[in-house]
PDB file of N, CA and C in Angstrom:
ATOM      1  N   UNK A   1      -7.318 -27.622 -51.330  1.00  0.00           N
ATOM      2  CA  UNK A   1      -6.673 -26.528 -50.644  1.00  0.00           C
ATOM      3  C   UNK A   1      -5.466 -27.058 -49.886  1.00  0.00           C
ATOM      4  N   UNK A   2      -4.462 -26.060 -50.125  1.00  0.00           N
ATOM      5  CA  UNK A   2      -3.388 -26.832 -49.403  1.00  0.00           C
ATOM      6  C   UNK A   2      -3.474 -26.073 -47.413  1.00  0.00           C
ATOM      7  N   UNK A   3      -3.101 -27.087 -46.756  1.00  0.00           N
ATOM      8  CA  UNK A   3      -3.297 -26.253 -45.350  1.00  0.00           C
ATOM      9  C   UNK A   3      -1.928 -25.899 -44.646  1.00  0.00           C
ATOM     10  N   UNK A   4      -2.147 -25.107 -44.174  1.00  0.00           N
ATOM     11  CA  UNK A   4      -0.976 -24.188 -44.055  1.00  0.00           C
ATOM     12  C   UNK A   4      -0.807 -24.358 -42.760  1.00  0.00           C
ATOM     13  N   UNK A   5       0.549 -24.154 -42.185  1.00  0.00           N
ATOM     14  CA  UNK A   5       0.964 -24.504 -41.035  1.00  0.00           C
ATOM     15  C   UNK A   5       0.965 -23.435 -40.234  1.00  0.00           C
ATOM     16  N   UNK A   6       0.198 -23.234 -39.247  1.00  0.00           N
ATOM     17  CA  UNK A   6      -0.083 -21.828 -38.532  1.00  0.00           C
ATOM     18  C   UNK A   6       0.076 -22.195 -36.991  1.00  0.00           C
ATOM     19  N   UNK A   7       1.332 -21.439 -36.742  1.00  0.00           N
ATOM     20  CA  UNK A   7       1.955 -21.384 -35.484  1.00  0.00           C
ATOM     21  C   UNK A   7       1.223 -20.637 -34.443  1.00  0.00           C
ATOM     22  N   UNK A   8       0.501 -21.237 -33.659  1.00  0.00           N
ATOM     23  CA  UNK A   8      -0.010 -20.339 -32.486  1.00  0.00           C
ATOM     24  C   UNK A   8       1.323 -19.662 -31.619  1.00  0.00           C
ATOM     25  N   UNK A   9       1.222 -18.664 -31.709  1.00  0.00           N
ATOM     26  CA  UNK A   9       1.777 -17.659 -30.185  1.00  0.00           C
ATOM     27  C   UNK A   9       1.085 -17.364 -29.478  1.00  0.00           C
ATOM     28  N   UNK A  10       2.006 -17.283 -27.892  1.00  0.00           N
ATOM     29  CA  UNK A  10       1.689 -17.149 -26.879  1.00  0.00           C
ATOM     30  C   UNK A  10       0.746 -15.626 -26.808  1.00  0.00           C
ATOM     31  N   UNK A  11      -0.034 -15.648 -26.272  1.00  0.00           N
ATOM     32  CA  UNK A  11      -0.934 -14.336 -25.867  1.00  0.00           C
ATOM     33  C   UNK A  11      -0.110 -13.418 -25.562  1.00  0.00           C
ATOM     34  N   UNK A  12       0.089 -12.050 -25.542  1.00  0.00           N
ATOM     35  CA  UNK A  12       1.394 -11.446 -25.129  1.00  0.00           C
ATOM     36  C   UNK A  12       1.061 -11.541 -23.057  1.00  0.00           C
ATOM     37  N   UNK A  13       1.909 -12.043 -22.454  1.00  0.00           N
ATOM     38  CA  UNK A  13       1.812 -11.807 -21.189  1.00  0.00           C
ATOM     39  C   UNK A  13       2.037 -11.179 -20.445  1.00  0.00           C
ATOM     40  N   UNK A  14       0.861 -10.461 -19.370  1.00  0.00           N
ATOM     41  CA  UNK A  14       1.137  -9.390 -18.460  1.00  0.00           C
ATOM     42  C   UNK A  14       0.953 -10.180 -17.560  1.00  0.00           C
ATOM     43  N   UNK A  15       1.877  -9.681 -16.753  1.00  0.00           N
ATOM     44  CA  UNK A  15       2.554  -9.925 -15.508  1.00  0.00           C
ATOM     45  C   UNK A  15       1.563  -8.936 -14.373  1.00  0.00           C
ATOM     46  N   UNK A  16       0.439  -9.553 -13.985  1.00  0.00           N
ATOM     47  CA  UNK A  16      -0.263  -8.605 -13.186  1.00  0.00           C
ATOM     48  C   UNK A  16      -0.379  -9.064 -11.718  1.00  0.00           C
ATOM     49  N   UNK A  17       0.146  -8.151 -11.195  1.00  0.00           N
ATOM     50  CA  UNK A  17       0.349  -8.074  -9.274  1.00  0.00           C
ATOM     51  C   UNK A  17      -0.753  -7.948  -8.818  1.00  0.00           C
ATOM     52  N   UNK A  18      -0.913  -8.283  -7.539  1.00  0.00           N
ATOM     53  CA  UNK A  18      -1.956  -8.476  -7.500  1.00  0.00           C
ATOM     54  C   UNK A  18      -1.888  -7.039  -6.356  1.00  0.00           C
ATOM     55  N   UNK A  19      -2.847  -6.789  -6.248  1.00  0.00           N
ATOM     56  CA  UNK A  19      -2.716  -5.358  -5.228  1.00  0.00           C
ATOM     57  C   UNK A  19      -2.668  -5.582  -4.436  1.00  0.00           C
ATOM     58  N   UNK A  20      -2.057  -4.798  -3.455  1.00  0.00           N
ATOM     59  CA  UNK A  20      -1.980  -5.472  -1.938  1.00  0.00           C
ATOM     60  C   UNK A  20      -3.117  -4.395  -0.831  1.00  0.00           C
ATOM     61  N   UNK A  21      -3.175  -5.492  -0.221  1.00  0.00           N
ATOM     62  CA  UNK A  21      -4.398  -4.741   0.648  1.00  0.00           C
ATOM     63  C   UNK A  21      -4.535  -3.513   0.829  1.00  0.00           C
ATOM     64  N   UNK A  22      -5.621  -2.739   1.084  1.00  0.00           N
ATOM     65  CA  UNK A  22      -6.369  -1.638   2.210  1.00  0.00           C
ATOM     66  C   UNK A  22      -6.445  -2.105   3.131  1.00  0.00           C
ATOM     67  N   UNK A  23      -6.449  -1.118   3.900  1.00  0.00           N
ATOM     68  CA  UNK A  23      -7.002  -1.020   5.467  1.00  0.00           C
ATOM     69  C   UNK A  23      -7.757   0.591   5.435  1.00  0.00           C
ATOM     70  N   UNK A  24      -8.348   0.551   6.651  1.00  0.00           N
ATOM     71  CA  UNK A  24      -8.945   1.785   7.017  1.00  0.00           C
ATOM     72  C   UNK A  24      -7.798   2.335   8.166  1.00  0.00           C
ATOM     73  N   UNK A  25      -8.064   3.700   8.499  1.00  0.00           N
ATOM     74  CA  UNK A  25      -7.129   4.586   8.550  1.00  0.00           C
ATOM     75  C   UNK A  25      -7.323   3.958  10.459  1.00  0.00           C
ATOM     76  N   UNK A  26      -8.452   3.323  10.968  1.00  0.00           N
ATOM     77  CA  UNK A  26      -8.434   3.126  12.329  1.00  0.00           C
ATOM     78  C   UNK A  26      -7.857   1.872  12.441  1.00  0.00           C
ATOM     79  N   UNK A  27      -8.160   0.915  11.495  1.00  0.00           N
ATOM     80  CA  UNK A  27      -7.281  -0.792  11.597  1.00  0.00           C
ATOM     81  C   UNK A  27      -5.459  -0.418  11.660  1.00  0.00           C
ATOM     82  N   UNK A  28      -5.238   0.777  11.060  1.00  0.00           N
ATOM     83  CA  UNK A  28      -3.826   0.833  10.887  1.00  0.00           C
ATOM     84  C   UNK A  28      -3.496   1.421  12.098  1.00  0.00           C
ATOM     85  N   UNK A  29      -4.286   2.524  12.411  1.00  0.00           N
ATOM     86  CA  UNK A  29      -3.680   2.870  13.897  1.00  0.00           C
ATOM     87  C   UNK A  29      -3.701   1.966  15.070  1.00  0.00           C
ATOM     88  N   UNK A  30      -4.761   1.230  14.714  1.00  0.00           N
ATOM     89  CA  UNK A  30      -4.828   0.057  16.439  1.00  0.00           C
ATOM     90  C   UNK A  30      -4.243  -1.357  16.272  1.00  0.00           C
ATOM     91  N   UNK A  31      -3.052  -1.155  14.759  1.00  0.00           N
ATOM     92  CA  UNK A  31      -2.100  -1.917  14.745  1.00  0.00           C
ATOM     93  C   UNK A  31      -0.395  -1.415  14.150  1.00  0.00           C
ATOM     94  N   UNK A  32      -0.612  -0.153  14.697  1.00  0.00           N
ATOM     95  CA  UNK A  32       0.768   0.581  14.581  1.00  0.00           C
ATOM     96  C   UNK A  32       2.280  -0.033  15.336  1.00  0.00           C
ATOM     97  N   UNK A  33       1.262  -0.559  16.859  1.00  0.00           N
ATOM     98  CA  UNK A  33       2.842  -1.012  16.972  1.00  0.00           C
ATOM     99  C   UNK A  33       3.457  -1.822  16.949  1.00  0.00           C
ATOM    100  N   UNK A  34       2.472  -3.357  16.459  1.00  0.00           N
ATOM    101  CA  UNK A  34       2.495  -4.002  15.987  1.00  0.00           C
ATOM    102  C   UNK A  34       3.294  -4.228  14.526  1.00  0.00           C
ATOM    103  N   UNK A  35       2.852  -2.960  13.869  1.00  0.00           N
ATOM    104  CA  UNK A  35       3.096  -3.178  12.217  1.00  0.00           C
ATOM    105  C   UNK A  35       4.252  -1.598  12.119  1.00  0.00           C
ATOM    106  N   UNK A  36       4.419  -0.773  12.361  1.00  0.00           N
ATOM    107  CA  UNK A  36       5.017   0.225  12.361  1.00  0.00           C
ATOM    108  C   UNK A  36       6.020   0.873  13.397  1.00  0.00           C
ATOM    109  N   UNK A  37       6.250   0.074  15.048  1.00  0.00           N
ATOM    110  CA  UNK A  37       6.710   0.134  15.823  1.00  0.00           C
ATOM    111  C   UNK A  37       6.668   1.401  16.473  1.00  0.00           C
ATOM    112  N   UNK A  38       5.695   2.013  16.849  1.00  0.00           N
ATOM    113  CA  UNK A  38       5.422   3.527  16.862  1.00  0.00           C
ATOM    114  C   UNK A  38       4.150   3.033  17.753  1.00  0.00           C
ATOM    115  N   UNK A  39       3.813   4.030  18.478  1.00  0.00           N
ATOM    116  CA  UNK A  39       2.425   4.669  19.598  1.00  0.00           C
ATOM    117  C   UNK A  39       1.372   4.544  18.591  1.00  0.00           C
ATOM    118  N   UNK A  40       0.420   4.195  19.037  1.00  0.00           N
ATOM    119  CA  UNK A  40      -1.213   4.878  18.428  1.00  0.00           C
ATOM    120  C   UNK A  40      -1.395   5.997  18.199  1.00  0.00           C
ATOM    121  N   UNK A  41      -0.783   6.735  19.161  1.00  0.00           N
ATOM    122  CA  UNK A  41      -1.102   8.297  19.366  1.00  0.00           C
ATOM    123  C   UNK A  41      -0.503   8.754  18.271  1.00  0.00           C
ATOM    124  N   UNK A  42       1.093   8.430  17.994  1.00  0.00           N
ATOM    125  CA  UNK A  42       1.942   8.904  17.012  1.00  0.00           C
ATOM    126  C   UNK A  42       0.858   8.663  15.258  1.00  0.00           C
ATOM    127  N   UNK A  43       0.356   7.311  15.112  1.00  0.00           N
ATOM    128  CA  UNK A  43       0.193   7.435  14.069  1.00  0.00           C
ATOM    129  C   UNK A  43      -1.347   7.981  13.878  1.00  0.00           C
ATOM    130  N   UNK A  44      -2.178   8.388  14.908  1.00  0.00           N
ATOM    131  CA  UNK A  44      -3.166   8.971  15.031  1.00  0.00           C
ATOM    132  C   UNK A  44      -2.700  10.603  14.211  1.00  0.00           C
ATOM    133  N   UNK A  45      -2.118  11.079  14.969  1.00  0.00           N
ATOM    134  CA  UNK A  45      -1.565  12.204  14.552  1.00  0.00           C
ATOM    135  C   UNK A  45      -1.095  12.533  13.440  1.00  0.00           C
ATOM    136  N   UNK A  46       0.416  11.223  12.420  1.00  0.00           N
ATOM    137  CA  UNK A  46       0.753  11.164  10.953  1.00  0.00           C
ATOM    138  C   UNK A  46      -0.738  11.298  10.575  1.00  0.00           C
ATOM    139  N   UNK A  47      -1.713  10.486  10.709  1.00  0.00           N
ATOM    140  CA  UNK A  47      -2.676  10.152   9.207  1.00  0.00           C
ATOM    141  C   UNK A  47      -3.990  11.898   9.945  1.00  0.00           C
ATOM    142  N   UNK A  48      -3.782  12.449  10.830  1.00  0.00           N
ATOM    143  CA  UNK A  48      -4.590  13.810  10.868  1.00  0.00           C
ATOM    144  C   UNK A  48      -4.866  14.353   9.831  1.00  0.00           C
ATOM    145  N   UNK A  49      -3.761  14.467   9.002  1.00  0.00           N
ATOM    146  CA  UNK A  49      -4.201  15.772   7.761  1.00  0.00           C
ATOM    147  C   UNK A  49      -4.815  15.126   6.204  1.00  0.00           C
ATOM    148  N   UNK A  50      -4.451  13.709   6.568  1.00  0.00           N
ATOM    149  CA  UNK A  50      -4.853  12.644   5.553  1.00  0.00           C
ATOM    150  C   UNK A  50      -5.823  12.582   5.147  1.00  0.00           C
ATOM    151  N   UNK A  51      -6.203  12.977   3.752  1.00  0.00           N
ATOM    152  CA  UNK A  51      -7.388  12.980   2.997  1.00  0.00           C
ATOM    153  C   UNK A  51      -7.928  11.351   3.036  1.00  0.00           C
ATOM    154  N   UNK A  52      -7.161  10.499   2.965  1.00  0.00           N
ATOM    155  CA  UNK A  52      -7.840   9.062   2.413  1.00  0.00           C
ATOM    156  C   UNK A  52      -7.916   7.907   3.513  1.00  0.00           C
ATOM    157  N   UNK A  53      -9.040   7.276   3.429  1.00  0.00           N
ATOM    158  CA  UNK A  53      -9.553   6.987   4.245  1.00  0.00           C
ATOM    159  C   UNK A  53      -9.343   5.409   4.211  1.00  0.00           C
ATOM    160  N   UNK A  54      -8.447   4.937   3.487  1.00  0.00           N
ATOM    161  CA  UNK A  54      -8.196   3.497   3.099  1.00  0.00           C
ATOM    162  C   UNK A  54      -6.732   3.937   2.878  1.00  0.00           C
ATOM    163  N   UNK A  55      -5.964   2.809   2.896  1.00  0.00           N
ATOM    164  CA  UNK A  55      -4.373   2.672   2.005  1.00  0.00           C
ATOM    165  C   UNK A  55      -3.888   1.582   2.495  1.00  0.00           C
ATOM    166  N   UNK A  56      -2.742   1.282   1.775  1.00  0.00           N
ATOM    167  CA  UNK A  56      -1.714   0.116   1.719  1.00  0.00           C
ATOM    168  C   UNK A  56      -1.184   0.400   3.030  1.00  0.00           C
ATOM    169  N   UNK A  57      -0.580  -0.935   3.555  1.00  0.00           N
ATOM    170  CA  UNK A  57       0.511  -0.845   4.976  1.00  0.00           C
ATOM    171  C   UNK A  57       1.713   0.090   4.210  1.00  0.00           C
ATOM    172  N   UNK A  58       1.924  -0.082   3.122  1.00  0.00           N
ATOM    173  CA  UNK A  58       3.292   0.588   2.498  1.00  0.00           C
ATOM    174  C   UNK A  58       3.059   2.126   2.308  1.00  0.00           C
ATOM    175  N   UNK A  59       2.064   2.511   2.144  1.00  0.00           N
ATOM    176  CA  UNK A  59       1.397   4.286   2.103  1.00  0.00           C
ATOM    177  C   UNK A  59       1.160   4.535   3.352  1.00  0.00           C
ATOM    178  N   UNK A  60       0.931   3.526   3.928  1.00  0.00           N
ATOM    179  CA  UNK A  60       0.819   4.130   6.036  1.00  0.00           C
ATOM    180  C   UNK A  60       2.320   4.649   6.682  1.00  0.00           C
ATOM    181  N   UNK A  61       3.034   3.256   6.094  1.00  0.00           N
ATOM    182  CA  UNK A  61       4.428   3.593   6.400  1.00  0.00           C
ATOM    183  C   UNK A  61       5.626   4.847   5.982  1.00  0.00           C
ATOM    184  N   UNK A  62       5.143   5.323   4.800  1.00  0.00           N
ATOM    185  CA  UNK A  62       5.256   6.432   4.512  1.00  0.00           C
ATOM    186  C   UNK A  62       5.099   7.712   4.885  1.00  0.00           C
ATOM    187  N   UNK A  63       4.138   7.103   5.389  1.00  0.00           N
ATOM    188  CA  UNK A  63       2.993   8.870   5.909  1.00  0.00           C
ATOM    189  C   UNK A  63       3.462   8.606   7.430  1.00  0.00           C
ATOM    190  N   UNK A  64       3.657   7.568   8.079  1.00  0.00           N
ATOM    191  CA  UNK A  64       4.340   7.809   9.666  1.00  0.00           C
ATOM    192  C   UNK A  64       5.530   8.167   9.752  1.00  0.00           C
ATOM    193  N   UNK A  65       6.978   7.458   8.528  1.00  0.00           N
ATOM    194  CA  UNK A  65       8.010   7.850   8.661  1.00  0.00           C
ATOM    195  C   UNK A  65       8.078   9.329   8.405  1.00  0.00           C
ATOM    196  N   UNK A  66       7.330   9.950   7.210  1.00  0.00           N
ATOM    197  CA  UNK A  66       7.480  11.012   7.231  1.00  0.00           C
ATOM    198  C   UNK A  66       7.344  11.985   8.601  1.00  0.00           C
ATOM    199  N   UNK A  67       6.349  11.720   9.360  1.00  0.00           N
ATOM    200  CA  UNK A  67       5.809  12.322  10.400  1.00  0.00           C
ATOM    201  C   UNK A  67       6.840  12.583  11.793  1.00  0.00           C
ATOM    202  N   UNK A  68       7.159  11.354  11.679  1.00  0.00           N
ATOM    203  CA  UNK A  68       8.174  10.440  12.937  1.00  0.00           C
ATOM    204  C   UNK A  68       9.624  11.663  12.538  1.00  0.00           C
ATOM    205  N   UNK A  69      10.203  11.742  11.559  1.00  0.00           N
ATOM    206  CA  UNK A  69      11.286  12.174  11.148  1.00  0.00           C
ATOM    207  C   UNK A  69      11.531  14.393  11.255  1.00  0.00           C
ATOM    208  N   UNK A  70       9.827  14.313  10.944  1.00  0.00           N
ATOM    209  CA  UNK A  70       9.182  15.898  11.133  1.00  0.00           C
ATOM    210  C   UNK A  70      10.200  16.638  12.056  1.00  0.00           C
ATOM    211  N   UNK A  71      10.961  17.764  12.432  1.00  0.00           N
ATOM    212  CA  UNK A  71      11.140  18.583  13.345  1.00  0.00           C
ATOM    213  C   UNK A  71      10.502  19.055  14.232  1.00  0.00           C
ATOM    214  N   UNK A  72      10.779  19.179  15.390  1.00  0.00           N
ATOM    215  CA  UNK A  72       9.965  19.554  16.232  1.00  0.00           C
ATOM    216  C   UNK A  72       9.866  20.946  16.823  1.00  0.00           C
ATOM    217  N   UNK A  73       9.028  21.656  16.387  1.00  0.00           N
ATOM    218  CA  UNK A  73       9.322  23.219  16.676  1.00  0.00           C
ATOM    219  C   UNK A  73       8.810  23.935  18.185  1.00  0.00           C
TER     220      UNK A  73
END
């Protein structure tokens, strides 16, 4: 038998991130001003209507700027 020259390729590669943390919705508030520069109270209030009970510092920050920026009626 003749043997044949068989080129291994690379596995196709994914590039996988790694997720970035949770927190609970009270670790983020009793490090708001620390991490978000904002009151306790303030981000007590953003995450009120908040269904989820975990999230990223980057989904906290979201949900306070949104809040922070709110009109005030």
């Amino acid at each position: 038998m003749a043997e044949k020259d068989i080129k291994k390729t690379p596995a196709a590669t994914q590039t996988v991130q790694p997720s970035a943390d949770k927190y609970t919705i009270q670790e983020l508030e009793n490090a708001s001003t620390k991490v978000f520069g904002v009151p306790r109270e303030c981000a007590v209030a953003a995450f009120k209507g908040c269904k989820k009970t975990e999230m990223t510092v980057a989904e906290a920050k979201q949900i306070i700027d949104r809040f922070m920026k709110k009109e005030v009626k």
